[in-house]
C-alpha atoms as a PDB file:
ATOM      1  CA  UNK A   1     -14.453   7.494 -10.023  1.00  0.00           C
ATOM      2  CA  UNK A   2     -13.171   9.218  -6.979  1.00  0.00           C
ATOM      3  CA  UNK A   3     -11.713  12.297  -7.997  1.00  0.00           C
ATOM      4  CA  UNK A   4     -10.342  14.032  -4.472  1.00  0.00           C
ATOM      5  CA  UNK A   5      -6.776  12.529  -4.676  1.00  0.00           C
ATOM      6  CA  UNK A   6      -6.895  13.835  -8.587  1.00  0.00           C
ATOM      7  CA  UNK A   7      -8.251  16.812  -7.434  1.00  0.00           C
ATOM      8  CA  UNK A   8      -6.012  17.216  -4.506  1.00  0.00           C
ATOM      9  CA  UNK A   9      -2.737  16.174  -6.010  1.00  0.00           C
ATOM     10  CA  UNK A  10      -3.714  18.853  -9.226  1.00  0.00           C
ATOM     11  CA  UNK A  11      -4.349  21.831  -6.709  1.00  0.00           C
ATOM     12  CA  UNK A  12      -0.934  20.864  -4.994  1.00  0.00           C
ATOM     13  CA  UNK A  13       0.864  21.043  -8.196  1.00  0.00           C
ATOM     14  CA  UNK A  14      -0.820  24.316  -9.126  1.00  0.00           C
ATOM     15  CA  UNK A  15       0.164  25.556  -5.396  1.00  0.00           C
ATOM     16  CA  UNK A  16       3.449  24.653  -5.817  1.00  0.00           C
ATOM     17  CA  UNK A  17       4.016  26.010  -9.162  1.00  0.00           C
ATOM     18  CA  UNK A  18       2.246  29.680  -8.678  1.00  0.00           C
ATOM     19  CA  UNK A  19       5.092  29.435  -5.698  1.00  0.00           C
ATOM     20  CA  UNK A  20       7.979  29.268  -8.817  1.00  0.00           C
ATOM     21  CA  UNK A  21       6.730  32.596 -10.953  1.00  0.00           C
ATOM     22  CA  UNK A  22       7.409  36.765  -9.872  1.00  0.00           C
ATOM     23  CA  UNK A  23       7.263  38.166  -6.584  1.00  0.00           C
ATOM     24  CA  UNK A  24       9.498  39.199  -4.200  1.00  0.00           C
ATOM     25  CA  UNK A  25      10.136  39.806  -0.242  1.00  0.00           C
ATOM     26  CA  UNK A  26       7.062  42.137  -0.043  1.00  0.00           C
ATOM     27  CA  UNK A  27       4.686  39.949  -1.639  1.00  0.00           C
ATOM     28  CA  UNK A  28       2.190  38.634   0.146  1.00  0.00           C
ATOM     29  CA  UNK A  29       0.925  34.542   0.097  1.00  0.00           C
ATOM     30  CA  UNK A  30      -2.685  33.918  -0.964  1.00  0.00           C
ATOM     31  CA  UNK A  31      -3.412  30.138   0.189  1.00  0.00           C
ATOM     32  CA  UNK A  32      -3.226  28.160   3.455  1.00  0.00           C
ATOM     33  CA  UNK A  33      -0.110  27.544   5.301  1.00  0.00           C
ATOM     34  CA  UNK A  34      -0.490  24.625   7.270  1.00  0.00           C
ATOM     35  CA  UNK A  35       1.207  24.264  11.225  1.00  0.00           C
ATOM     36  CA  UNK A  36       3.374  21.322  11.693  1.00  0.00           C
ATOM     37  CA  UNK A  37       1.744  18.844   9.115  1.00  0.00           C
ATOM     38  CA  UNK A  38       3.080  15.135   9.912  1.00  0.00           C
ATOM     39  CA  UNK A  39       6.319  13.985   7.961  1.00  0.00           C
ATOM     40  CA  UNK A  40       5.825  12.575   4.723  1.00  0.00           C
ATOM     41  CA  UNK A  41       5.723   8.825   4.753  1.00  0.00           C
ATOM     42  CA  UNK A  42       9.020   7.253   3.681  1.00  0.00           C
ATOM     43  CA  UNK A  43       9.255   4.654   0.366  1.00  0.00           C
ATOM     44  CA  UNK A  44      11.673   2.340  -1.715  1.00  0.00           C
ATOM     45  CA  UNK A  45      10.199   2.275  -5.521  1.00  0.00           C
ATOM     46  CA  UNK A  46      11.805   1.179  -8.581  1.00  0.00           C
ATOM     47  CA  UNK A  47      12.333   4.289 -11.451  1.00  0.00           C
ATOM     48  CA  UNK A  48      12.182   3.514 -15.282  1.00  0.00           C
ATOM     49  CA  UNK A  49      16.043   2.646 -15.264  1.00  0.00           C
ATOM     50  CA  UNK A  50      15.211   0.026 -12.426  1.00  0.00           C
ATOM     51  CA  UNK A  51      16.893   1.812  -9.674  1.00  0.00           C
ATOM     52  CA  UNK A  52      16.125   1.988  -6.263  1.00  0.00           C
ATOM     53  CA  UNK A  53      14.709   5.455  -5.297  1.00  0.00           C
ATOM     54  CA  UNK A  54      14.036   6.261  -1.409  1.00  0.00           C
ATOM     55  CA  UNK A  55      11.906   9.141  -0.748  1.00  0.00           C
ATOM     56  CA  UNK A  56      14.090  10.089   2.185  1.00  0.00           C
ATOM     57  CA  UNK A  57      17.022  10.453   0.213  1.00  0.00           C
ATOM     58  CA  UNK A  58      15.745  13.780  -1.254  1.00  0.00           C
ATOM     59  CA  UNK A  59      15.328  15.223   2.317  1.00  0.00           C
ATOM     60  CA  UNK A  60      16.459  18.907   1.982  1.00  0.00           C
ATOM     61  CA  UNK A  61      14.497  19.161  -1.359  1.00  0.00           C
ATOM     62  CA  UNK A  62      10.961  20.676  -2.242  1.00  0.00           C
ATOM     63  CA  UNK A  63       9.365  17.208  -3.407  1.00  0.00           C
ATOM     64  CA  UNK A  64       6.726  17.308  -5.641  1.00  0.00           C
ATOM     65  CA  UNK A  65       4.842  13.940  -5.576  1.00  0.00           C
ATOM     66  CA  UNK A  66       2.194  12.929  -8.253  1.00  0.00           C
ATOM     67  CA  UNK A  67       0.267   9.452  -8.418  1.00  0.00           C
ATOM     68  CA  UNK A  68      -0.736   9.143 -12.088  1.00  0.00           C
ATOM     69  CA  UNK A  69      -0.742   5.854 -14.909  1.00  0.00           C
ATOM     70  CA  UNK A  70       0.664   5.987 -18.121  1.00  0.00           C
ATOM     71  CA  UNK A  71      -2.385   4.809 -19.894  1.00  0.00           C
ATOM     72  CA  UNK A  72      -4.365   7.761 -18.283  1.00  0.00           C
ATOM     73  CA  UNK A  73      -6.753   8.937 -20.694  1.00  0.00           C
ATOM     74  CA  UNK A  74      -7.466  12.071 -19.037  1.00  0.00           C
ATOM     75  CA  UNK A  75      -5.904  14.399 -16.406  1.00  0.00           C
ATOM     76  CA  UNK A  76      -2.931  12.837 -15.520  1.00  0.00           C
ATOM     77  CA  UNK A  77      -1.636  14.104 -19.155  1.00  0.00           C
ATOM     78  CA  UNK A  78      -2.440  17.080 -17.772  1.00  0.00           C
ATOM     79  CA  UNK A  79      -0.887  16.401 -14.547  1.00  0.00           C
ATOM     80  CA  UNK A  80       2.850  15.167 -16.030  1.00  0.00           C
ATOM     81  CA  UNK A  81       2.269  17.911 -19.003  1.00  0.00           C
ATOM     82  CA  UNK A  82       2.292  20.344 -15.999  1.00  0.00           C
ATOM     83  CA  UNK A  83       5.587  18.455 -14.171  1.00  0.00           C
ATOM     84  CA  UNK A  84       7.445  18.592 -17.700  1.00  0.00           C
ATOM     85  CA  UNK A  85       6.674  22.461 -17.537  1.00  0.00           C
ATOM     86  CA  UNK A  86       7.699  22.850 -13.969  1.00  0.00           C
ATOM     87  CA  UNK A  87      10.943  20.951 -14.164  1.00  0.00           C
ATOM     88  CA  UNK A  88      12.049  22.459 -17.349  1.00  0.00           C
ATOM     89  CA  UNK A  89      11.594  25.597 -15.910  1.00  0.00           C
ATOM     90  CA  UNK A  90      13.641  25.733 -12.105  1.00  0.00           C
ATOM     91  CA  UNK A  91      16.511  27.182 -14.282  1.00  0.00           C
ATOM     92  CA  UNK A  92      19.182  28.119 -10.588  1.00  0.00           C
ATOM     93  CA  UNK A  93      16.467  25.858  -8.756  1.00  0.00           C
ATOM     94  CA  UNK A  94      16.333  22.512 -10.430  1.00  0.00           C
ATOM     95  CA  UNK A  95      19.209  21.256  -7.627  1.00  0.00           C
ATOM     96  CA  UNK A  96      16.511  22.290  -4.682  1.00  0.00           C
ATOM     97  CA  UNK A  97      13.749  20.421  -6.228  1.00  0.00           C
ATOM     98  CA  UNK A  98      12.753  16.473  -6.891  1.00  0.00           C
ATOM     99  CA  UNK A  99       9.501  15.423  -9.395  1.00  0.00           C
ATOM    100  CA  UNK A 100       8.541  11.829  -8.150  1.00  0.00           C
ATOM    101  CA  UNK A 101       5.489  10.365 -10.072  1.00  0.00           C
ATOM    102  CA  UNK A 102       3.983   7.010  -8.526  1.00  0.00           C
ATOM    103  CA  UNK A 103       2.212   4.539 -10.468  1.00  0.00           C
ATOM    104  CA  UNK A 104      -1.168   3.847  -9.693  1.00  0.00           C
ATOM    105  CA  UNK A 105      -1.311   0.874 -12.152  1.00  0.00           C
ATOM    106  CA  UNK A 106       1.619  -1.234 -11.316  1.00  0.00           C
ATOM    107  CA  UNK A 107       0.514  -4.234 -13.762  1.00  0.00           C
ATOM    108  CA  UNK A 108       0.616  -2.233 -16.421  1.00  0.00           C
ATOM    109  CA  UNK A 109       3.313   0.093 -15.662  1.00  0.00           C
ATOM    110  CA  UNK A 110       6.045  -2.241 -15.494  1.00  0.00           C
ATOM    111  CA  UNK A 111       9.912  -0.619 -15.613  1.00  0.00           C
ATOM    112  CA  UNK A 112      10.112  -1.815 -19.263  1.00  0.00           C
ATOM    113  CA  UNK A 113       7.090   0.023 -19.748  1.00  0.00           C
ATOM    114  CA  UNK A 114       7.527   2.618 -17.780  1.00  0.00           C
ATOM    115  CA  UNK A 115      11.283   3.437 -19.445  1.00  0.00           C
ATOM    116  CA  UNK A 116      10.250   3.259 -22.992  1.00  0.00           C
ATOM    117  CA  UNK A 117       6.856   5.593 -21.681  1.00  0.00           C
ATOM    118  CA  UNK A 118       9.289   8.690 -20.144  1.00  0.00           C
ATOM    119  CA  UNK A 119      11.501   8.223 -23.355  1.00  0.00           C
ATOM    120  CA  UNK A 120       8.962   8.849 -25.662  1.00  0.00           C
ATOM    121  CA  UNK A 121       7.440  11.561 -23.785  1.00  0.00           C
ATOM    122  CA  UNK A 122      10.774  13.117 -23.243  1.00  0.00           C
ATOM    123  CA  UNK A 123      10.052  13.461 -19.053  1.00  0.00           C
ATOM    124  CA  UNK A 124      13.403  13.080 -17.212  1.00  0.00           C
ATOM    125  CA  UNK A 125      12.203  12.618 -13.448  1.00  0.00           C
ATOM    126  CA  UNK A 126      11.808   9.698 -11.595  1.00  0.00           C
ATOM    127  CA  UNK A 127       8.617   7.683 -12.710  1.00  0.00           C
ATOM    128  CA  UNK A 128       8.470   5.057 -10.034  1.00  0.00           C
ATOM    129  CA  UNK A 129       6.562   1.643  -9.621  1.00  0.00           C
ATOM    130  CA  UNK A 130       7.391  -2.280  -7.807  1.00  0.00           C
ATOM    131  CA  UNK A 131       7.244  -5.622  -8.863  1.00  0.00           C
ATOM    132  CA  UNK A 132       5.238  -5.945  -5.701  1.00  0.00           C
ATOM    133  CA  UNK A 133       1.903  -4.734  -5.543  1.00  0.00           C
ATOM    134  CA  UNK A 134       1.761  -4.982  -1.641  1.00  0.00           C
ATOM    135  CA  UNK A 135       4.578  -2.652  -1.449  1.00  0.00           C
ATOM    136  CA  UNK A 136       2.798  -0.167  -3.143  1.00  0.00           C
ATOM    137  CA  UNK A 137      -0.314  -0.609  -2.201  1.00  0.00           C
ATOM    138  CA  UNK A 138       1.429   0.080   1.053  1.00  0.00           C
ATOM    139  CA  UNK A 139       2.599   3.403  -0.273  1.00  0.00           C
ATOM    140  CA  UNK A 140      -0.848   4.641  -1.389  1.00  0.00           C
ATOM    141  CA  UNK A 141      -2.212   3.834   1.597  1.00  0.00           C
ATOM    142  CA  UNK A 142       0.381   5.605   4.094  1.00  0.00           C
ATOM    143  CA  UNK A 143       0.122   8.636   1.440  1.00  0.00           C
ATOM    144  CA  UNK A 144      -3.893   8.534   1.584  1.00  0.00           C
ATOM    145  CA  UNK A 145      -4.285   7.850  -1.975  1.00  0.00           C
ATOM    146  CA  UNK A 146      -7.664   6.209  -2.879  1.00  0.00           C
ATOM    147  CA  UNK A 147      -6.894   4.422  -6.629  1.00  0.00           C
ATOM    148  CA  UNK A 148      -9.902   3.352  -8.454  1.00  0.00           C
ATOM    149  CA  UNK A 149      -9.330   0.289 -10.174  1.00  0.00           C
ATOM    150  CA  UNK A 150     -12.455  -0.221 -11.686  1.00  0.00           C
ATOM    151  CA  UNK A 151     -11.618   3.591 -14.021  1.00  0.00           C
ATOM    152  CA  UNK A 152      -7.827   2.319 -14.461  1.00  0.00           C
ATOM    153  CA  UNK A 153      -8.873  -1.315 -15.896  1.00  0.00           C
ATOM    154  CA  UNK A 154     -11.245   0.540 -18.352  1.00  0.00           C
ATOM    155  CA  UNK A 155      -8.626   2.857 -19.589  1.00  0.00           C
ATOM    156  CA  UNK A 156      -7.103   2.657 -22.687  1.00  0.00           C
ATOM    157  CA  UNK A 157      -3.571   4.341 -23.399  1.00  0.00           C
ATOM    158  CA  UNK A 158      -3.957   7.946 -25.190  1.00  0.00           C
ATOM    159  CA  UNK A 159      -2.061   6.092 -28.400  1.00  0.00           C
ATOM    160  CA  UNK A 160      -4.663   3.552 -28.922  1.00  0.00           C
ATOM    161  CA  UNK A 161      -6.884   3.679 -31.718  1.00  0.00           C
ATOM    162  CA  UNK A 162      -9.926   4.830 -29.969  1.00  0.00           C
ATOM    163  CA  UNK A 163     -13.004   7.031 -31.063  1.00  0.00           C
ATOM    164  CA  UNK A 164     -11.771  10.556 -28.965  1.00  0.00           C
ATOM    165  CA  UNK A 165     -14.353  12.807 -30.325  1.00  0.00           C
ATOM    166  CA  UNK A 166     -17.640  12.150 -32.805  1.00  0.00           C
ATOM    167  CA  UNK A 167     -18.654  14.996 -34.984  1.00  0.00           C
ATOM    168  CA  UNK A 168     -22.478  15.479 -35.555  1.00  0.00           C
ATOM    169  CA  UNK A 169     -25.291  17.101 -37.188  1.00  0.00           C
ATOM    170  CA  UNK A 170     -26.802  20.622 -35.479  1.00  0.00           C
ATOM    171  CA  UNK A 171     -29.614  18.247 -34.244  1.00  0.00           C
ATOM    172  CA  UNK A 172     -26.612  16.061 -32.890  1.00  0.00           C
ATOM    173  CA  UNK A 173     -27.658  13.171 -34.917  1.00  0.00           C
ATOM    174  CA  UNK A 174     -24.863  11.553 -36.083  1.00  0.00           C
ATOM    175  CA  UNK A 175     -23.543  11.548 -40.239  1.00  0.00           C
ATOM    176  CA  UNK A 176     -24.231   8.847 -42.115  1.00  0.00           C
ATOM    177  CA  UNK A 177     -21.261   6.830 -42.981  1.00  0.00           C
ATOM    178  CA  UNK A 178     -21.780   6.950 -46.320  1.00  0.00           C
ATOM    179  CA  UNK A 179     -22.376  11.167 -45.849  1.00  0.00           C
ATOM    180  CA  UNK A 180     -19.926  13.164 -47.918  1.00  0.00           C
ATOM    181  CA  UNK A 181     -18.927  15.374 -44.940  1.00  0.00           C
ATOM    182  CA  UNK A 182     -16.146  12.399 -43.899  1.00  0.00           C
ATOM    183  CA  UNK A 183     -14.256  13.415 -47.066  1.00  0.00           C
ATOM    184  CA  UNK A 184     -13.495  16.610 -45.971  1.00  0.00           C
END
């Protein structure tokens, strides 16, 4: 599995949010400011309530832009668990700023699937996907984002009923299933 646009799109996030706590006019910025970067690529997506959403219309805005799945094992929990914390937390600022998360898995993360997915996990930005996977495909690919499919066909939603952890012996043999230690 690739893990730079993970990687990258986790560092912006962290970026961004260190940006959001303390300081004042005197403090000084520890990162890299970066000279005219290029616009970011415009997009039509559908949310979870199967509305249109353009990127452009939040021009103005701070944008914070994730590409995640909702049957992500691994760190995009981490990544929306950190956008739940952000946007509940703008307080004066949550006018200034837009959360867009992008699908990476649009076959899976249908609007239906997608609505019922922010309900239960209580997240109340825009969680955007398309019937059409050329469309965005077209998106990752004017954003730079390198999806694995091959790591996202051989994930399994957090919910399912899968092994998560094993516990084992000090020699890290593993019980017995018969051992009395499962009755714990």
């Amino acid at each position: 599995m690739n893990k730079k646009p993970i990687l990258s799109i986790f560092l912006i996030i962290i970026l961004i949010s260190s940006g959001c706590v303390g300081g004042n006019e005197n403090s000084k910025i520890f990162g890299t400011e970066y000279k005219d970067p290029p616009p970011a690529p415009d997009f039509t997506l559908t949310n979870q309530f199967g509305d249109l959403v353009t990127f452009s219309d939040f021009e103005g805005k701070v944008i914070v832009v994730a590409f995640i799945y909702t049957t992500c094992p691994d760190v995009c929990l981490i990544i929306s668990a950190n956008l739940d914390y952000i946007n509940n937390n703008l307080g004066e600022y949550s006018e200034d700023v837009a959360i867009l998360s992008i699908t990476i898995d649009p076959a899976r993360d249908t609007v239906p699937h997608i609505s019922e997915w922010t309900k239960r996990m209580g997240y109340e930005w825009d969680h955007l996907t398309h019937e059409t996977s050329s469309v965005i495909e077209d998106v990752w690919n004017t954003w730079n984002v390198v999806v694995d499919n091959d790591h996202i066909a051989n994930s399994l939603a957090p919910e399912a009923n899968l092994l998560r952890f094993a516990v084992l012996n000090p020699d890290n043999s593993s019980f017995k299933s018969d051992s009395k230690c499962w009755n714990l």
